[in-house]
C-alpha atoms as a PDB file:
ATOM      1  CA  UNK A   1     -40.300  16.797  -5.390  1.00  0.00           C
ATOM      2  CA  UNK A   2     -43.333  14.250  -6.255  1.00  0.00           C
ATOM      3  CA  UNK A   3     -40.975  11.004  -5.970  1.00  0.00           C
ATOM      4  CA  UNK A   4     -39.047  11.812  -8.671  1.00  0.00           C
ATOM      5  CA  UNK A   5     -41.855  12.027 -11.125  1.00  0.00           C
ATOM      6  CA  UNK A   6     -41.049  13.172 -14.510  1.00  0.00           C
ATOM      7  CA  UNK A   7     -43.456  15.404 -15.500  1.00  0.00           C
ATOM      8  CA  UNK A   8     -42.027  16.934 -18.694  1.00  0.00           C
ATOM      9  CA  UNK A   9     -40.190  15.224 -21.024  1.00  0.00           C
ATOM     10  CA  UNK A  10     -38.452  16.764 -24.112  1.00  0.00           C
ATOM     11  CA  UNK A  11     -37.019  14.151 -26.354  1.00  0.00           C
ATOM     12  CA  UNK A  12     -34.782  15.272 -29.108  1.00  0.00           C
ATOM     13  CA  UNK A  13     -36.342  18.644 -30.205  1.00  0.00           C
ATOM     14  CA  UNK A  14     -35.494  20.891 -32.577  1.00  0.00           C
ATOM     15  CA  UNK A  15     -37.584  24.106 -33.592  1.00  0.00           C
ATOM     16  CA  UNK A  16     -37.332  26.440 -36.465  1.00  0.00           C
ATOM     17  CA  UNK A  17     -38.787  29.453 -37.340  1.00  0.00           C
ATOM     18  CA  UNK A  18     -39.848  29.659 -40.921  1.00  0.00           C
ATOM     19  CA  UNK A  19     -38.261  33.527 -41.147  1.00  0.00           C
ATOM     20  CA  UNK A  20     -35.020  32.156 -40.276  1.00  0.00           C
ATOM     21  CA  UNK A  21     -34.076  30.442 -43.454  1.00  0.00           C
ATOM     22  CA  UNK A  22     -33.531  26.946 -41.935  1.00  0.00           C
ATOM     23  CA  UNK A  23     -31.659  27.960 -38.641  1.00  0.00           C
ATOM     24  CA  UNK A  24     -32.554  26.265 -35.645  1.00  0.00           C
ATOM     25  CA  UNK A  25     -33.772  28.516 -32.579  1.00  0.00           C
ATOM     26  CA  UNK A  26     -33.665  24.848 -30.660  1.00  0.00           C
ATOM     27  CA  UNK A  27     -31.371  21.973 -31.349  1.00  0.00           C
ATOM     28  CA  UNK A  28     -31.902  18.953 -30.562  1.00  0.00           C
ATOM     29  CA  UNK A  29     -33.019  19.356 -26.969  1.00  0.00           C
ATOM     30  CA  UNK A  30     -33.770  16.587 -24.606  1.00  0.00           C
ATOM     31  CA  UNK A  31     -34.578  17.602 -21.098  1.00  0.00           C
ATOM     32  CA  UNK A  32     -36.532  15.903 -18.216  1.00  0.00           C
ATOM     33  CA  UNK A  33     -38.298  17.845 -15.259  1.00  0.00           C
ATOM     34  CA  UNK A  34     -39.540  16.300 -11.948  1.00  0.00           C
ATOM     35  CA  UNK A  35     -42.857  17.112 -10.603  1.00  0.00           C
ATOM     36  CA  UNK A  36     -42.598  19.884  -7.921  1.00  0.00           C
ATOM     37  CA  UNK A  37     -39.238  20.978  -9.608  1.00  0.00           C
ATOM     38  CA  UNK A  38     -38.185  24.469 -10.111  1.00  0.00           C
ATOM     39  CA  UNK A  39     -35.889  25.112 -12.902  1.00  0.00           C
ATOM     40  CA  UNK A  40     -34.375  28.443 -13.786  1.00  0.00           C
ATOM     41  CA  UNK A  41     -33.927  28.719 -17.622  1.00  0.00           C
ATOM     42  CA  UNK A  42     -30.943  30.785 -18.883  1.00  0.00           C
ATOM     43  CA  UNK A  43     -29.350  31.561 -21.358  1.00  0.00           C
ATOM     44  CA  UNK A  44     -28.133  35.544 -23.745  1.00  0.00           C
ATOM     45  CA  UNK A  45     -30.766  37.079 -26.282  1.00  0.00           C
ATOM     46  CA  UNK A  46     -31.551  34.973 -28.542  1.00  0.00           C
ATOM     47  CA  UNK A  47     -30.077  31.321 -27.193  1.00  0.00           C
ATOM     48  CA  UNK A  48     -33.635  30.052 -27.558  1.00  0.00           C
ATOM     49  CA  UNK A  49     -35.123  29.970 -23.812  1.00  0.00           C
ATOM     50  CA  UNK A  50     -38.525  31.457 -24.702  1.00  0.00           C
ATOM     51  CA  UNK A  51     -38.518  29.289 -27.788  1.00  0.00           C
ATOM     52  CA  UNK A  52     -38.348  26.407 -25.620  1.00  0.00           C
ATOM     53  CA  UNK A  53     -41.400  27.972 -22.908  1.00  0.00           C
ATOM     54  CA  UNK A  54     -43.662  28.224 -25.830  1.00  0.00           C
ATOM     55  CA  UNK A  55     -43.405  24.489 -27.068  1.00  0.00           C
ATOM     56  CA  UNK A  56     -44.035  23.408 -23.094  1.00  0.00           C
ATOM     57  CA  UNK A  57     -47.454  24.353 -23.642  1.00  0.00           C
ATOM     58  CA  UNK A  58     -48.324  24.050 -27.395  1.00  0.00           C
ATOM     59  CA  UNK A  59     -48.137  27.515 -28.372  1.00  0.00           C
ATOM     60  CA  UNK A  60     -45.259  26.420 -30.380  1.00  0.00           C
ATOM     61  CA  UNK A  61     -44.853  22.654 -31.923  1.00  0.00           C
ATOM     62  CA  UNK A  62     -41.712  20.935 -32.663  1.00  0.00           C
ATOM     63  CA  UNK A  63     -40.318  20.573 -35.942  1.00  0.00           C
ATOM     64  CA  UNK A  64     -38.405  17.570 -34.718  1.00  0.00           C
ATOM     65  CA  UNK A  65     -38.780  15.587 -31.572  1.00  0.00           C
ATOM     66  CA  UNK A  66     -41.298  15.049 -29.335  1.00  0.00           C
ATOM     67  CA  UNK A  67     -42.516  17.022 -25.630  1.00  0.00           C
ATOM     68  CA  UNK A  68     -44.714  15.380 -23.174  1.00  0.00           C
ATOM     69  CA  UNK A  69     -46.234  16.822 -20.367  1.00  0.00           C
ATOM     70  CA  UNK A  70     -47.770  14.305 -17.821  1.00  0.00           C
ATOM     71  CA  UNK A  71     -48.080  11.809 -20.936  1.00  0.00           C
ATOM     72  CA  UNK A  72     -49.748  14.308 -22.899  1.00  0.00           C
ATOM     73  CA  UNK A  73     -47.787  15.220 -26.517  1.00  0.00           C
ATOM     74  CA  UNK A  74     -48.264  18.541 -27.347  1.00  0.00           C
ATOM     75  CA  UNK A  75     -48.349  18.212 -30.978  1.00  0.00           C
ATOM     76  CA  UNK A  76     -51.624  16.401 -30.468  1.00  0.00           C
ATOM     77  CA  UNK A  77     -53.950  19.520 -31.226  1.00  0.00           C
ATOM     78  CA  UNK A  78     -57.221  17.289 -29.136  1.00  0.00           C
ATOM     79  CA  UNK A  79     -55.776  17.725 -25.981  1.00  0.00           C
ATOM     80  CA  UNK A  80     -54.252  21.473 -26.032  1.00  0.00           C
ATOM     81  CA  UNK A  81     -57.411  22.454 -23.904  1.00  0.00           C
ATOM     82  CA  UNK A  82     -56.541  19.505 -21.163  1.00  0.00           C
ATOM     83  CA  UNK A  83     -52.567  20.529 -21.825  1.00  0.00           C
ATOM     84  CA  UNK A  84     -53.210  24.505 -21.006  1.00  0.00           C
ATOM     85  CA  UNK A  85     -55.357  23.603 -18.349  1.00  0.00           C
ATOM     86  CA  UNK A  86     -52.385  21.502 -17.092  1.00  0.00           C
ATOM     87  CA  UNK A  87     -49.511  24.333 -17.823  1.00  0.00           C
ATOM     88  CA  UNK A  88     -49.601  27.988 -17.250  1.00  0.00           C
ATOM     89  CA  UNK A  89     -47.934  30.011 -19.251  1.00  0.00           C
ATOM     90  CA  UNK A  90     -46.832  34.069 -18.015  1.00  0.00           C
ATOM     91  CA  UNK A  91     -45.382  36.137 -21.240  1.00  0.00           C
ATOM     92  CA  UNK A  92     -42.912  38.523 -20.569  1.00  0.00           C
ATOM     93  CA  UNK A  93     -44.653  41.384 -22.371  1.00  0.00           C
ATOM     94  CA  UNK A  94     -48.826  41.704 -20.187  1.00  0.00           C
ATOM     95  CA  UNK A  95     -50.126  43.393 -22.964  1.00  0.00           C
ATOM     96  CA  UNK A  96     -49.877  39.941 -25.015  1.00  0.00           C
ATOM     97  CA  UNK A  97     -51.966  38.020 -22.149  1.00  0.00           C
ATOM     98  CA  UNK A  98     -55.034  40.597 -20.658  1.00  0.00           C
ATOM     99  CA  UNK A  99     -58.042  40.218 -22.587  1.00  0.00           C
ATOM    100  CA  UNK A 100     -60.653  41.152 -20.376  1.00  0.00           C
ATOM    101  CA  UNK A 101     -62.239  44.902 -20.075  1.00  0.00           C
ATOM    102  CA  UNK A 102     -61.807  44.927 -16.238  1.00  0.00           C
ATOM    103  CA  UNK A 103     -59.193  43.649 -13.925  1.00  0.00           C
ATOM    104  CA  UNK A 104     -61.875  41.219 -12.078  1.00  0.00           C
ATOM    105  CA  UNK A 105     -62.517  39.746 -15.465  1.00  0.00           C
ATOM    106  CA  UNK A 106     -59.460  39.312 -16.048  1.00  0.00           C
ATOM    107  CA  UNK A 107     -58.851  36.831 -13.127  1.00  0.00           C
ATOM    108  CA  UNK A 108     -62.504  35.393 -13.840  1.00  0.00           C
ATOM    109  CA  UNK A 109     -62.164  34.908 -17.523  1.00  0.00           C
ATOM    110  CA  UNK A 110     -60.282  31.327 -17.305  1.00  0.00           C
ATOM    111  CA  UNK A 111     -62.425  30.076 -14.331  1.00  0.00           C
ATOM    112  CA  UNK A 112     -65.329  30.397 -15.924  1.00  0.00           C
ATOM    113  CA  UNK A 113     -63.933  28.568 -19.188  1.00  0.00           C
ATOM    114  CA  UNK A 114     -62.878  26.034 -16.366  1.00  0.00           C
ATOM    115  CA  UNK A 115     -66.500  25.864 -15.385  1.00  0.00           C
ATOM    116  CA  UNK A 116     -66.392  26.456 -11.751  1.00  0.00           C
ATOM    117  CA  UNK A 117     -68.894  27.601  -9.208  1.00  0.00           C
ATOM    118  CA  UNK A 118     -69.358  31.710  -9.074  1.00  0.00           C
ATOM    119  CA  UNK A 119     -68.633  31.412  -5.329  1.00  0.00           C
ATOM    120  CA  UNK A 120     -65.370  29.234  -5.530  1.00  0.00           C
ATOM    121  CA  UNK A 121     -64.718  31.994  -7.869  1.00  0.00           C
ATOM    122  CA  UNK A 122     -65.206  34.826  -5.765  1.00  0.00           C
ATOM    123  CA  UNK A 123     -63.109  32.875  -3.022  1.00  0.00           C
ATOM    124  CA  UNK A 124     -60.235  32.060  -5.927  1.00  0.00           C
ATOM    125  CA  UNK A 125     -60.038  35.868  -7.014  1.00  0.00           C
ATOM    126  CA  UNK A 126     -60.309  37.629  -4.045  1.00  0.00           C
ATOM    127  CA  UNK A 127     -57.342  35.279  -2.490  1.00  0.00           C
ATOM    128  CA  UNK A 128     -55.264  35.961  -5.268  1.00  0.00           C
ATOM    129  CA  UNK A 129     -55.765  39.364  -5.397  1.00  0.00           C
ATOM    130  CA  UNK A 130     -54.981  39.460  -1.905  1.00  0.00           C
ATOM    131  CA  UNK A 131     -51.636  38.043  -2.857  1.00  0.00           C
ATOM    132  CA  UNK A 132     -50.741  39.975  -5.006  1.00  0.00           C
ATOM    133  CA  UNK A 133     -51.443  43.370  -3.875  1.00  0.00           C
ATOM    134  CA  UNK A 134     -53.981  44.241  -6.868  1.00  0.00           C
ATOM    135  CA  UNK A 135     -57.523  43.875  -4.978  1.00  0.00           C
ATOM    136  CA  UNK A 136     -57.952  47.554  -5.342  1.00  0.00           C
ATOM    137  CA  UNK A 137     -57.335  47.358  -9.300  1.00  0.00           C
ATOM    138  CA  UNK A 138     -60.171  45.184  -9.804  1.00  0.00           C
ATOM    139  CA  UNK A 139     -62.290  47.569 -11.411  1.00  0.00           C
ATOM    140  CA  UNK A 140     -60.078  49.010 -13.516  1.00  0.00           C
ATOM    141  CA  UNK A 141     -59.151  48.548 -16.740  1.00  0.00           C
ATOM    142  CA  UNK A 142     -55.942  46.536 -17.341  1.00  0.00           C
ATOM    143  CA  UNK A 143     -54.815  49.451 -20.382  1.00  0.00           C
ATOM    144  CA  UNK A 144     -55.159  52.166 -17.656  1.00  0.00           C
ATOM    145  CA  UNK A 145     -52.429  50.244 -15.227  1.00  0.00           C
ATOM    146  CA  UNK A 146     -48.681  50.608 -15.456  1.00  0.00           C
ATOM    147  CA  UNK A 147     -46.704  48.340 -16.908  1.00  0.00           C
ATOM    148  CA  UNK A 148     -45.819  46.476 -13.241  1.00  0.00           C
ATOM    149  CA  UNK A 149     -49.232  46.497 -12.668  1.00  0.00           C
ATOM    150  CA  UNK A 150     -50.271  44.857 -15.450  1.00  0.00           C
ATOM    151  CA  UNK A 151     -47.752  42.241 -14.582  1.00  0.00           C
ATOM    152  CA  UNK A 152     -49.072  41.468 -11.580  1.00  0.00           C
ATOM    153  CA  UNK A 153     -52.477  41.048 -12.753  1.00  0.00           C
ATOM    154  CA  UNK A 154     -51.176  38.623 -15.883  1.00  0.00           C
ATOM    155  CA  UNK A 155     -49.236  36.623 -13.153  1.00  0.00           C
ATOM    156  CA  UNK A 156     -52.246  36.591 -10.438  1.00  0.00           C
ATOM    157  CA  UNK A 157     -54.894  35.605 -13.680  1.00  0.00           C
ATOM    158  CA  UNK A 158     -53.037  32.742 -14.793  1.00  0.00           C
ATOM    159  CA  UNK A 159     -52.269  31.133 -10.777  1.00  0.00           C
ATOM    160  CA  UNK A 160     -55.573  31.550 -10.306  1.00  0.00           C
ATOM    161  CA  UNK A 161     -56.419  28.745 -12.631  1.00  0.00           C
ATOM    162  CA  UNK A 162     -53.960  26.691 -10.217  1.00  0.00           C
ATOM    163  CA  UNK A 163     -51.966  25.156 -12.894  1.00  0.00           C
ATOM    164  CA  UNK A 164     -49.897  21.980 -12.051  1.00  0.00           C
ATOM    165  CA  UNK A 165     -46.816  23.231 -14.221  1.00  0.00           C
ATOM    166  CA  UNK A 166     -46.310  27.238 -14.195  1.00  0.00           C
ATOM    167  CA  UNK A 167     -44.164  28.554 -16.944  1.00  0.00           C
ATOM    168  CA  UNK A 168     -43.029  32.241 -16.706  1.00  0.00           C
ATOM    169  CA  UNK A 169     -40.918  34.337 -19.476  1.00  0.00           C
ATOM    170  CA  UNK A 170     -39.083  36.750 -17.809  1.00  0.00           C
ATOM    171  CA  UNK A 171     -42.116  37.572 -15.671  1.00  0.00           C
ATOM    172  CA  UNK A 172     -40.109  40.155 -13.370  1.00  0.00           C
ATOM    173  CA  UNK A 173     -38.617  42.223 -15.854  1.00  0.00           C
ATOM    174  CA  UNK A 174     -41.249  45.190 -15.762  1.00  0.00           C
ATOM    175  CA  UNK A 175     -41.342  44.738 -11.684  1.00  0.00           C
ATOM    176  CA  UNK A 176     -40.003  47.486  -9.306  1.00  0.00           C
ATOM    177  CA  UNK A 177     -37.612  45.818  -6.578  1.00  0.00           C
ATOM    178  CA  UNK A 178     -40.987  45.048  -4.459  1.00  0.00           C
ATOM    179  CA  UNK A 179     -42.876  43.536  -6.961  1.00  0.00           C
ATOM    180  CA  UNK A 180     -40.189  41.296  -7.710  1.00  0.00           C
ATOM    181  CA  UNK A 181     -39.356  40.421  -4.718  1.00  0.00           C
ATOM    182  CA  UNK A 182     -43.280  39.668  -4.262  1.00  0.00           C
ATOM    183  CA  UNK A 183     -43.359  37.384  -7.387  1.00  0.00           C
ATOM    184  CA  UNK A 184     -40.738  35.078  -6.114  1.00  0.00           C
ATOM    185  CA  UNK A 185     -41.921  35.157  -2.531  1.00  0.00           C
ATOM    186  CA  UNK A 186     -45.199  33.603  -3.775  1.00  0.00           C
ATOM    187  CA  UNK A 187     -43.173  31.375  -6.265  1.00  0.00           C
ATOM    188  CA  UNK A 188     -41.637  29.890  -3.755  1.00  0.00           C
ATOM    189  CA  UNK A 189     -44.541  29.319  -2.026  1.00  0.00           C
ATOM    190  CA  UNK A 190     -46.318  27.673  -4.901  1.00  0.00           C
ATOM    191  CA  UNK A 191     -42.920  25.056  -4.921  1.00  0.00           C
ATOM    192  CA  UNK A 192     -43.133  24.238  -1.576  1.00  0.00           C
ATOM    193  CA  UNK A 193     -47.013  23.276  -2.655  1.00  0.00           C
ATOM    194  CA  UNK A 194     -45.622  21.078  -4.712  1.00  0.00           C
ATOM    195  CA  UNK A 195     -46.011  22.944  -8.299  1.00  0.00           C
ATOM    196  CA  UNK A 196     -43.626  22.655 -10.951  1.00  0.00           C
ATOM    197  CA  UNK A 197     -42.101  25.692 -11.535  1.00  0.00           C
ATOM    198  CA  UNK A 198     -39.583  26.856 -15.056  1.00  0.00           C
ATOM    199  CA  UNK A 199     -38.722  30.388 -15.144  1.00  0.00           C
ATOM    200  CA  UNK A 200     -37.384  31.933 -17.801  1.00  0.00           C
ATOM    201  CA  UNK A 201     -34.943  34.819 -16.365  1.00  0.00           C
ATOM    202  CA  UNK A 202     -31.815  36.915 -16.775  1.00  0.00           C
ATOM    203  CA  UNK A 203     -31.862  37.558 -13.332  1.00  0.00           C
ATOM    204  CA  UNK A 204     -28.785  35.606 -11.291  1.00  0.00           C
ATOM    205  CA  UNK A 205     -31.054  36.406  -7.978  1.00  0.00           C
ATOM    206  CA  UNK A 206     -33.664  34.359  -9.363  1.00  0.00           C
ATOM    207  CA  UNK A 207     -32.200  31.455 -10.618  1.00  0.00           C
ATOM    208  CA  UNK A 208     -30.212  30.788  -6.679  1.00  0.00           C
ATOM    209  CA  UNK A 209     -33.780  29.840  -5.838  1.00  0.00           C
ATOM    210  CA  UNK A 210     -34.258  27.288  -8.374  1.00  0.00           C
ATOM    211  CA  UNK A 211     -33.366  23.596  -7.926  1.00  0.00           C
ATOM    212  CA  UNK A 212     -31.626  22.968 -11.468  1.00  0.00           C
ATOM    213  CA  UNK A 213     -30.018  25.507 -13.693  1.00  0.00           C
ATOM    214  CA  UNK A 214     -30.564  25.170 -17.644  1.00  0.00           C
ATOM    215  CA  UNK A 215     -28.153  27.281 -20.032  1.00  0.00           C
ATOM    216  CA  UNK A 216     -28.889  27.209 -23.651  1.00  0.00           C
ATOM    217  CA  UNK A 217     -26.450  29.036 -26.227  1.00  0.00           C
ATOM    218  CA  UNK A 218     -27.870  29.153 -29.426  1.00  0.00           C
ATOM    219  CA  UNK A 219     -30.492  26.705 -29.243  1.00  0.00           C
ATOM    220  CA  UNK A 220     -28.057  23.986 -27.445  1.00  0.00           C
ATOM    221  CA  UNK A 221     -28.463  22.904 -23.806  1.00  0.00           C
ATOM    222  CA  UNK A 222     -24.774  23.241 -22.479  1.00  0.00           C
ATOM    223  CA  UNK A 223     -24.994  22.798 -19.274  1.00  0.00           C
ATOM    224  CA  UNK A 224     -27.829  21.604 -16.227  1.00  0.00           C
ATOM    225  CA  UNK A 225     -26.549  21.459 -12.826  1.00  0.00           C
ATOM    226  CA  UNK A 226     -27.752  22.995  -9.501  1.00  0.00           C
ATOM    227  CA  UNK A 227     -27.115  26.653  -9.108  1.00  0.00           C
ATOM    228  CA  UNK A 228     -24.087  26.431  -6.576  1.00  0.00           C
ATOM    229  CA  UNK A 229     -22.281  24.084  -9.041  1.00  0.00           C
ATOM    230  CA  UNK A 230     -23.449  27.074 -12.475  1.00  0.00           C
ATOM    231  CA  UNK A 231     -22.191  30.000 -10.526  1.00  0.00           C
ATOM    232  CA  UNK A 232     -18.533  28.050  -9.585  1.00  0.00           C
ATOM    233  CA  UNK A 233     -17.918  28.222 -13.257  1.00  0.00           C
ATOM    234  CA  UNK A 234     -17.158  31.732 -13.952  1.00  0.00           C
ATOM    235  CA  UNK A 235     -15.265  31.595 -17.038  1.00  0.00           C
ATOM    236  CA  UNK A 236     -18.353  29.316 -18.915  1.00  0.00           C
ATOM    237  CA  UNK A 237     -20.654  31.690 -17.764  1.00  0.00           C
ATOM    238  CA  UNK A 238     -18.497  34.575 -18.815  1.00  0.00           C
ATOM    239  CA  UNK A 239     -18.737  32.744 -22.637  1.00  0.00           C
ATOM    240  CA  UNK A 240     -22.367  32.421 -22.559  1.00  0.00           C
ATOM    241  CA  UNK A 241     -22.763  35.816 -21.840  1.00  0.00           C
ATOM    242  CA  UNK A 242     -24.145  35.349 -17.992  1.00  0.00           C
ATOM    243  CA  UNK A 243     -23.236  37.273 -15.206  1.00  0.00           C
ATOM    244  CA  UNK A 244     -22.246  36.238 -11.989  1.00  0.00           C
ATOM    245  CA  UNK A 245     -24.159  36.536  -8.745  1.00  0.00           C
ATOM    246  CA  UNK A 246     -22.645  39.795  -7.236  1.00  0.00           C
ATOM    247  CA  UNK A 247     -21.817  37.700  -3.789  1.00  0.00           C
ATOM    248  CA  UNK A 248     -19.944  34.965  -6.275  1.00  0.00           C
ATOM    249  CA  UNK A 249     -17.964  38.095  -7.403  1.00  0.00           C
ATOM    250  CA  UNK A 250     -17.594  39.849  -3.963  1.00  0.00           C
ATOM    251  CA  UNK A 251     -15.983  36.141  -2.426  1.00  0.00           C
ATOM    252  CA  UNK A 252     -13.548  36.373  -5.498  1.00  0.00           C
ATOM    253  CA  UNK A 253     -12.531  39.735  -4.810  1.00  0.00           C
ATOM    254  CA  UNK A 254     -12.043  38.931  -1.397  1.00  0.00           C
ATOM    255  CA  UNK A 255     -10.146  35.865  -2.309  1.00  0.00           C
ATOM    256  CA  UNK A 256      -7.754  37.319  -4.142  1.00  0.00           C
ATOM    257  CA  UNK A 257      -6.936  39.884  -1.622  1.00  0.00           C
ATOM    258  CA  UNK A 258      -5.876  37.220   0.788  1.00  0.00           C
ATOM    259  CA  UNK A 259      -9.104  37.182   2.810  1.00  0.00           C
ATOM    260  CA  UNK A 260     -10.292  33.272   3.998  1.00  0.00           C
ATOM    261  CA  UNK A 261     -13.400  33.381   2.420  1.00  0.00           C
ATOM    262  CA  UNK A 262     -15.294  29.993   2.116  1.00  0.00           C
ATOM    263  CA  UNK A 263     -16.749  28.808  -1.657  1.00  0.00           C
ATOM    264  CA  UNK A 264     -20.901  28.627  -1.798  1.00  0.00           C
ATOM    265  CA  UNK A 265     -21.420  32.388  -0.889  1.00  0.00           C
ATOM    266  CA  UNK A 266     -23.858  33.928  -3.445  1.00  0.00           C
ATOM    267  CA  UNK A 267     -27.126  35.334  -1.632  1.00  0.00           C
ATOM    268  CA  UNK A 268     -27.391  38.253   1.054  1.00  0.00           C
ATOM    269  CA  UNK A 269     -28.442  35.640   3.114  1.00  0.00           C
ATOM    270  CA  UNK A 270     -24.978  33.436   2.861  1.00  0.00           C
ATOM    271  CA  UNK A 271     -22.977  36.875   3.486  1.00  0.00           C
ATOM    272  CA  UNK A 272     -25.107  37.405   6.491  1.00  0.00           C
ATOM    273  CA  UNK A 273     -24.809  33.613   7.870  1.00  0.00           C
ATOM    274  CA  UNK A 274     -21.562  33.601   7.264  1.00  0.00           C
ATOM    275  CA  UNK A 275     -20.096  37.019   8.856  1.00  0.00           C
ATOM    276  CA  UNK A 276     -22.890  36.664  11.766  1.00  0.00           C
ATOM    277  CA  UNK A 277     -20.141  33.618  12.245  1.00  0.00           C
ATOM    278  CA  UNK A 278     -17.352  36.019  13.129  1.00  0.00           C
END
């Protein structure tokens, strides 16, 4: 992380959809994330987690409260250009993002708002196409592709603007095992670059890669800790409505069986460490 940097700061905020008849979707959040942080945002249906995405980038202004990114306050309507330029934003639903008529266009369409050169442009798409496995879908149309696919191309248009913050809604949920697993292989990737990751996710897979944990429950932030301490706490988790990783759950078992297993196993990769040991 950038020497502790706070990059995003959320002071106080509470949000409110006018449908709701007064009910707050968000209240009164504060919340500060380091530069080159990755935070895993949880939380049931309707606890507010996408709420709290869309103010990061302006899409969505506080009723109460105030959210800064790198200095800039969102509800200032000058700078939303500078402030999207600054944070990426990946919806959970594609079919809300792709705008273009063609795949390549797709990826072009914000670089050439951002004014670059056609042939760092040609280098930027064809690397990220590379990436992501959709260089032979660039002359398609994004309506033709499946629903993964489109995914893939929403994700790949909106890195290739090389945001310094990335903020991704449930970004896996249309993904078959592979593309998932290829989505937070080059997340990863993008953190050790020093990005700023938040990823919205029901997935317990995904959030063991994140530095911090956030749980909301309806619109509250109950609880921010790193992901070893979350998934120790079965019985919160059980009351927020969150699963536990199925290695937590396995070491339980195990535990209660009479077996000496050790606490802090929760990935494939602990189970494998760990019996590789015997």
């Amino acid at each position: 992380m950038e020497n502790n940097r706070v990059i995003v700061q959320i002071h106080g905020v509470s949000f409110a959809y006018p449908e709701a008849g007064g009910k707050y979707a968000l209240d009164n959040i504060s919340l500060e994330i380091l530069a080159g942080e990755m935070i895993a945002l949880l939380g049931a249906n309707g606890s507010g987690k996408s709420t709290l995405a869309r103010l990061l980038n302006g899409l969505l202004l506080p009723g109460k409260g105030q959210v800064l990114v790198d200095g800039l306050d969102t509800s200032d309507e000058k700078i939303h250009w500078q402030l999207r330029q600054k944070v990426g934003m990946v919806f959970q639903n594609p079919d809300n993002q792709l705008v273009a008529a063609l795949v390549e266009e797709e990826l072009a369409f914000g670089l050439e708002n951002l004014g670059l050169d056609p042939l760092i442009m040609r280098e930027r798409i064809e690397q990220i196409s590379n990436q992501f496995g959709i260089s032979e879908l660039l002359p398609y149309p994004p309506h033709r592709l499946s629903g993964g696919q489109k995914q893939r191309v929403a994700i790949a248009s909106v890195l290739a603007l090389e945001p310094e913050v990335l903020v991704l809604d449930e970004p896996t949920s249309m993904l078959d095992p592979g593309g998932r697993q290829q989505v937070m292989k080059e997340l990863s990737r993008l953190k050790q670059l020093g990005k700023t990751i938040i990823l919205v996710t029901h997935d317990m897979y995904e959030a063991l890669l994140a530095d911090r944990v956030v749980i909301l429950k309806e619109g509250k932030l109950v609880f921010q800790g790193n992901p070893q301490h979350c998934f120790s706490q079965e019985e919160q988790l059980a009351h927020m409505g969150l699963e536990i990783p199925t290695g937590r759950r396995l070491a339980q078992r195990l535990k209660q069986r009479g077996f000496a297993i050790p606490d802090g196993l929760l990935t494939v990769k602990d189970w494998v460490e760990f019996l590789c040991q015997k």
